[in-house]
Protein backbone atom coordinates (compact mmCIF):
# COMPACT_ATOMS: atom_id res chain seq x y z
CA UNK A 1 8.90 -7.28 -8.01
CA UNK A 2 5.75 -6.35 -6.00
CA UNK A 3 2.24 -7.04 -6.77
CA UNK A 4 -0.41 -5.79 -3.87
CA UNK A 5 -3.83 -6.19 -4.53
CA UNK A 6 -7.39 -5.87 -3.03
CA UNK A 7 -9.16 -9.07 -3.16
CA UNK A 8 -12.99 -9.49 -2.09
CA UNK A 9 -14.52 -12.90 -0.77
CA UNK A 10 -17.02 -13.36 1.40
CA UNK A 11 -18.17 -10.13 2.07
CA UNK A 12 -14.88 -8.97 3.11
CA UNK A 13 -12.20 -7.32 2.10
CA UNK A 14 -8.31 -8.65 1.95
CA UNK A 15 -4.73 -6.07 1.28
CA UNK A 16 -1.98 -9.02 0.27
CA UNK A 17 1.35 -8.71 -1.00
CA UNK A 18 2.85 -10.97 -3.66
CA UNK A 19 6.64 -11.40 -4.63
CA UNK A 20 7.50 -13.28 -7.91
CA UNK A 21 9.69 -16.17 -6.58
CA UNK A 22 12.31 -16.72 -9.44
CA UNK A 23 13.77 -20.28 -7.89
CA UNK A 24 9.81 -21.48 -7.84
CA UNK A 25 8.66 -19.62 -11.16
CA UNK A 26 5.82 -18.44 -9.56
CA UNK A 27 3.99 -15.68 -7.53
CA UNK A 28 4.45 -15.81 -3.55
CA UNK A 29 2.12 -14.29 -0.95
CA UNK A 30 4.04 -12.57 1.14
CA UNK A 31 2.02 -10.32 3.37
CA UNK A 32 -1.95 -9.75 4.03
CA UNK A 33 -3.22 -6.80 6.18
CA UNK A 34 -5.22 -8.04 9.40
CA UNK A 35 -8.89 -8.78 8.04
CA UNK A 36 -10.09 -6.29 10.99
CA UNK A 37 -8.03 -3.13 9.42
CA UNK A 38 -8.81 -4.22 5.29
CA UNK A 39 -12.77 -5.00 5.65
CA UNK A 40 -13.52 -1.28 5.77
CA UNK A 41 -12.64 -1.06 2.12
CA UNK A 42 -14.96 -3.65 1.01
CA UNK A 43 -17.41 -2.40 -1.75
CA UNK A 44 -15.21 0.32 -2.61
CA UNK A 45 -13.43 1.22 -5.71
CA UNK A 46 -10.17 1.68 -3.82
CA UNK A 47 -6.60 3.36 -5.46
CA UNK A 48 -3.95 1.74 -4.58
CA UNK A 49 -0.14 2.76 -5.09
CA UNK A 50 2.59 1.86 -3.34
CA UNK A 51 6.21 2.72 -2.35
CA UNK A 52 8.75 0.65 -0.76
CA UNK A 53 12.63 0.29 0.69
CA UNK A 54 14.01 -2.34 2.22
CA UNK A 55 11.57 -4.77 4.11
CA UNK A 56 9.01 -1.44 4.05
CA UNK A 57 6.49 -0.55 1.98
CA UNK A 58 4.35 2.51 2.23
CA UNK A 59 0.81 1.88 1.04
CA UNK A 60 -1.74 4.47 0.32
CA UNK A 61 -5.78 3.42 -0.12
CA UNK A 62 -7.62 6.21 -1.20
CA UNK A 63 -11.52 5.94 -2.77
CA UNK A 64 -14.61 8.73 -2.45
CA UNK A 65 -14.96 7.36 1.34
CA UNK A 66 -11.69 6.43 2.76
CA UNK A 67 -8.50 7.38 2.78
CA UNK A 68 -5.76 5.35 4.69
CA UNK A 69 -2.00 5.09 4.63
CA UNK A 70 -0.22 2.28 5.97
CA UNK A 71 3.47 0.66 6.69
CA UNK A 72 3.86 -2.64 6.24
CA UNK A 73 7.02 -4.25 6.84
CA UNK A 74 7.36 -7.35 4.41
CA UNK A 75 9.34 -9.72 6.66
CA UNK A 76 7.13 -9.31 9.84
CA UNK A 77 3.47 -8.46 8.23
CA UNK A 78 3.58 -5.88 10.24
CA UNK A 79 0.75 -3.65 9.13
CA UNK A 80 0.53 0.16 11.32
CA UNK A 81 -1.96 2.78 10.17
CA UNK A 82 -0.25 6.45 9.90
CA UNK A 83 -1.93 9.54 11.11
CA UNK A 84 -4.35 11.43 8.82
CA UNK A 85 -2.73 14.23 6.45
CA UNK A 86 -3.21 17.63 6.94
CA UNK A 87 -3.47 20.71 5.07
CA UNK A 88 -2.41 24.48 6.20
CA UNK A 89 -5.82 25.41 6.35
CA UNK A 90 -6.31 21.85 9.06
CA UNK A 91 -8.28 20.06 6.81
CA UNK A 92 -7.64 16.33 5.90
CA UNK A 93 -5.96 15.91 2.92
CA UNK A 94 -8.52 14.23 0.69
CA UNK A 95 -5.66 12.48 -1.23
CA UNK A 96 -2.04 11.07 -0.90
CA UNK A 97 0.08 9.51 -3.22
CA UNK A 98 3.28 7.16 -3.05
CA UNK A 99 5.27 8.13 -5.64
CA UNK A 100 8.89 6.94 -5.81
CA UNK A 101 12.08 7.90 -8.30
CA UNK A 102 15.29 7.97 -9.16
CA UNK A 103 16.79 10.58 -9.34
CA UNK A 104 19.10 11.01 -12.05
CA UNK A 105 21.48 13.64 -12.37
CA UNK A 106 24.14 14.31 -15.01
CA UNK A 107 26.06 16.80 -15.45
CA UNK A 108 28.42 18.12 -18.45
CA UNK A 109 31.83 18.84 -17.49
């Protein structure tokens, strides 16, 4: 399990990842985003939801001014910014969602 958080100290802004470590009983950091790419969401009521696979998570940070979507791979703390969304009509997309399932399917025979 997964808990990523924005925390707020000194006037600045901090995206970390936290793993519960069963053998310790306790919660690990595990990742932070680069203070130069997380202070631009300091002061803002920021959304954050998250999808992952592997050693990758997809994060999305959306508020009324900024939207931003970023990979982070867990085991590096590798942190890269994805390109803006898009609508037909060219505009940015004012909101993304992760959002990840399993699917389920069953079937009567």
């Amino acid at each position: 399990m997964y808990v990523v958080l924005l925390s707020e100290f000194f006037e600045s802004a901090s995206i970390r990842v936290w793993k519960w470590d069963e053998n310790m009983d306790a919660w690990q950091q595990i990742a932070a985003m680069p203070p130069a790419s997380s202070h631009k969401f300091y002061g803002k009521k920021v959304d954050i939801n998250c999808s992952g696979a592997g050693d990758e998570m997809l994060v999305c940070l959306n508020s009324a001014e900024v939207c931003t979507y970023v990979m982070c791979n867990l085991v590096r703390n590798e942190w890269i910014e994805l390109p803006q969304c898009y609508t037909d009509e060219d505009k940015t997309r004012e909101f993304v969602c992760a959002f990840s399932f399993e699917p389920r399917i069953e079937a009567d025979i």
